[in-house]
C-alpha atoms as a PDB file:
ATOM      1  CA  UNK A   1     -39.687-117.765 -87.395  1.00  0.00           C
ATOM      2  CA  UNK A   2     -40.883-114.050 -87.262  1.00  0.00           C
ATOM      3  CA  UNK A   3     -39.233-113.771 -83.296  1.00  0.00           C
ATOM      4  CA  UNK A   4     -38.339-110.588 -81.936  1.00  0.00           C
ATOM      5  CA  UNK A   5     -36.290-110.547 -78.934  1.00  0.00           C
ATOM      6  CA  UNK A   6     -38.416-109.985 -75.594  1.00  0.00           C
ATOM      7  CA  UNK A   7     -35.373-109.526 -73.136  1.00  0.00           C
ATOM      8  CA  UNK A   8     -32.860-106.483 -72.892  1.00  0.00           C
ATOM      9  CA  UNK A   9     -29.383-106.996 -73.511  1.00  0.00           C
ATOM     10  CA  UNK A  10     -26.568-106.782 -71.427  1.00  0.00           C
ATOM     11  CA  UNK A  11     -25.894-103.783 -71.218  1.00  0.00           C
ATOM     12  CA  UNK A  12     -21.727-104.571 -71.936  1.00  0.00           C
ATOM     13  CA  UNK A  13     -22.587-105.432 -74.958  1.00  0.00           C
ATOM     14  CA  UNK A  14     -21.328-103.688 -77.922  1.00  0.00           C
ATOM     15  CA  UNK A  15     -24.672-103.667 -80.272  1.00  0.00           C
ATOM     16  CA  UNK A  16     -27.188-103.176 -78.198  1.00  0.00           C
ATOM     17  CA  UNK A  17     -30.351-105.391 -79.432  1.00  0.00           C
ATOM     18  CA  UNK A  18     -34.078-103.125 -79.162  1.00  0.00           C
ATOM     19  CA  UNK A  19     -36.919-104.624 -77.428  1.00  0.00           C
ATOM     20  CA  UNK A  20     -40.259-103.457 -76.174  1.00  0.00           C
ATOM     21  CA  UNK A  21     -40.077-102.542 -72.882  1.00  0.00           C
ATOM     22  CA  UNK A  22     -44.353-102.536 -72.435  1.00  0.00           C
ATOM     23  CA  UNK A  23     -44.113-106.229 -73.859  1.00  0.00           C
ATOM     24  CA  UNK A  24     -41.447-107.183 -71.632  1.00  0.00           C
ATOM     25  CA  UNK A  25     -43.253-105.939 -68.441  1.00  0.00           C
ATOM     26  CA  UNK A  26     -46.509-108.091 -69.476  1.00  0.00           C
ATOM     27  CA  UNK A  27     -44.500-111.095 -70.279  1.00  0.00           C
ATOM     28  CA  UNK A  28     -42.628-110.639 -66.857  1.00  0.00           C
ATOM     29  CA  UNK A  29     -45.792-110.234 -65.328  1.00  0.00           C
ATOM     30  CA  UNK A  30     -47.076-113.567 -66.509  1.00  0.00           C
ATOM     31  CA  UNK A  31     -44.240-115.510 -66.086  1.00  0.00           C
ATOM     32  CA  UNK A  32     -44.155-114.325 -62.462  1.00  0.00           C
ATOM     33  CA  UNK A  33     -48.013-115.187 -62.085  1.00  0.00           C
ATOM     34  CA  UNK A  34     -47.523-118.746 -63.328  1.00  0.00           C
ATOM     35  CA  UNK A  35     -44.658-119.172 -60.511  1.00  0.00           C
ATOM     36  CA  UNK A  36     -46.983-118.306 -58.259  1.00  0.00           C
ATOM     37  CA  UNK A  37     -49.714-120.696 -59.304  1.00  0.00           C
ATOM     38  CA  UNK A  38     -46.851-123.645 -59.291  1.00  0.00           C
ATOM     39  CA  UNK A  39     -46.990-123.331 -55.366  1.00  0.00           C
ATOM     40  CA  UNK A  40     -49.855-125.177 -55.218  1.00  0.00           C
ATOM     41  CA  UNK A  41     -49.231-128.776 -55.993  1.00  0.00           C
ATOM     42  CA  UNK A  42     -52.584-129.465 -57.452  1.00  0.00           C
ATOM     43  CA  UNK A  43     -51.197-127.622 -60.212  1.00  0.00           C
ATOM     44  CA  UNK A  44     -47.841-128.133 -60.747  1.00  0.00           C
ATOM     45  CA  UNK A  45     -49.076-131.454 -61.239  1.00  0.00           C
ATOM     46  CA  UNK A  46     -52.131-131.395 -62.737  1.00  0.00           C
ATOM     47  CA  UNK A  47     -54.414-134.107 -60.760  1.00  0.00           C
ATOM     48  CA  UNK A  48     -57.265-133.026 -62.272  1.00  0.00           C
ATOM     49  CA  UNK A  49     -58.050-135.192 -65.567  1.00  0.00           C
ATOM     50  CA  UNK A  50     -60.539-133.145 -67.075  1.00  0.00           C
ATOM     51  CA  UNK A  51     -60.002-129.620 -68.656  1.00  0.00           C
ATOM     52  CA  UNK A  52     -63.140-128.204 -66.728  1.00  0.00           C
ATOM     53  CA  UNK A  53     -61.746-129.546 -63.346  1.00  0.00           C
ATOM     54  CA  UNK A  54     -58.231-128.090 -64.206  1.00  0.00           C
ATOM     55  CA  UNK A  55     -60.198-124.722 -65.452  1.00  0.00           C
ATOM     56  CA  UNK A  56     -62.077-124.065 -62.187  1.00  0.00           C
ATOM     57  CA  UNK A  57     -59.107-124.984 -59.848  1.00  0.00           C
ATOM     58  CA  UNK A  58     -57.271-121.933 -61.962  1.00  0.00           C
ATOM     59  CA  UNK A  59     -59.717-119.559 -61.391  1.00  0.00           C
ATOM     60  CA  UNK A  60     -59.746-120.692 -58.042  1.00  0.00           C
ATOM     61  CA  UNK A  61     -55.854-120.544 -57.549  1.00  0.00           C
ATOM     62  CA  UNK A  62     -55.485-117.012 -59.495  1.00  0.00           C
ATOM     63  CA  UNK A  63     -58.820-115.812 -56.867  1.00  0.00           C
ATOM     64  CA  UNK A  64     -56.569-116.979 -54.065  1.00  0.00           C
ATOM     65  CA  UNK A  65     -53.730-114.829 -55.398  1.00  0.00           C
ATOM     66  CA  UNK A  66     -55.437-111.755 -56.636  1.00  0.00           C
ATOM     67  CA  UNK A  67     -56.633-111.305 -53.235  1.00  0.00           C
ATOM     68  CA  UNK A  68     -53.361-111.609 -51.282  1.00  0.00           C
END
């Protein structure tokens, strides 16, 4: 598939696999933003039925958190 492994290895382990470290602290980065944004219900569960609706209500929700 062309993967390359994101995530350090343990660090017991006896070959150590490489990894990016820049690429991991993005991807950590957005994985913790999108936990964020799963606090508010509207979006966990996706009410809205149009994209535009479910657009705006992102900006709106990643607003709300930028300016915590």
């Amino acid at each position: 598939m062309g993967a390359e492994a994101v995530i350090p290895s343990n660090r017991s382990r006896e070959i150590i696999i490489a990894h990016d470290e820049v690429v991991y602290i993005n991807r950590n980065r957005i994985e913790r933003c999108f936990n964020r944004m799963k606090h508010f219900r509207r979006f966990a569960t996706r009410y809205d039925r149009r994209t535009v609706h479910f657009q705006g209500f992102v900006y709106l929700v990643a607003t709300m958190i930028w300016l915590r």
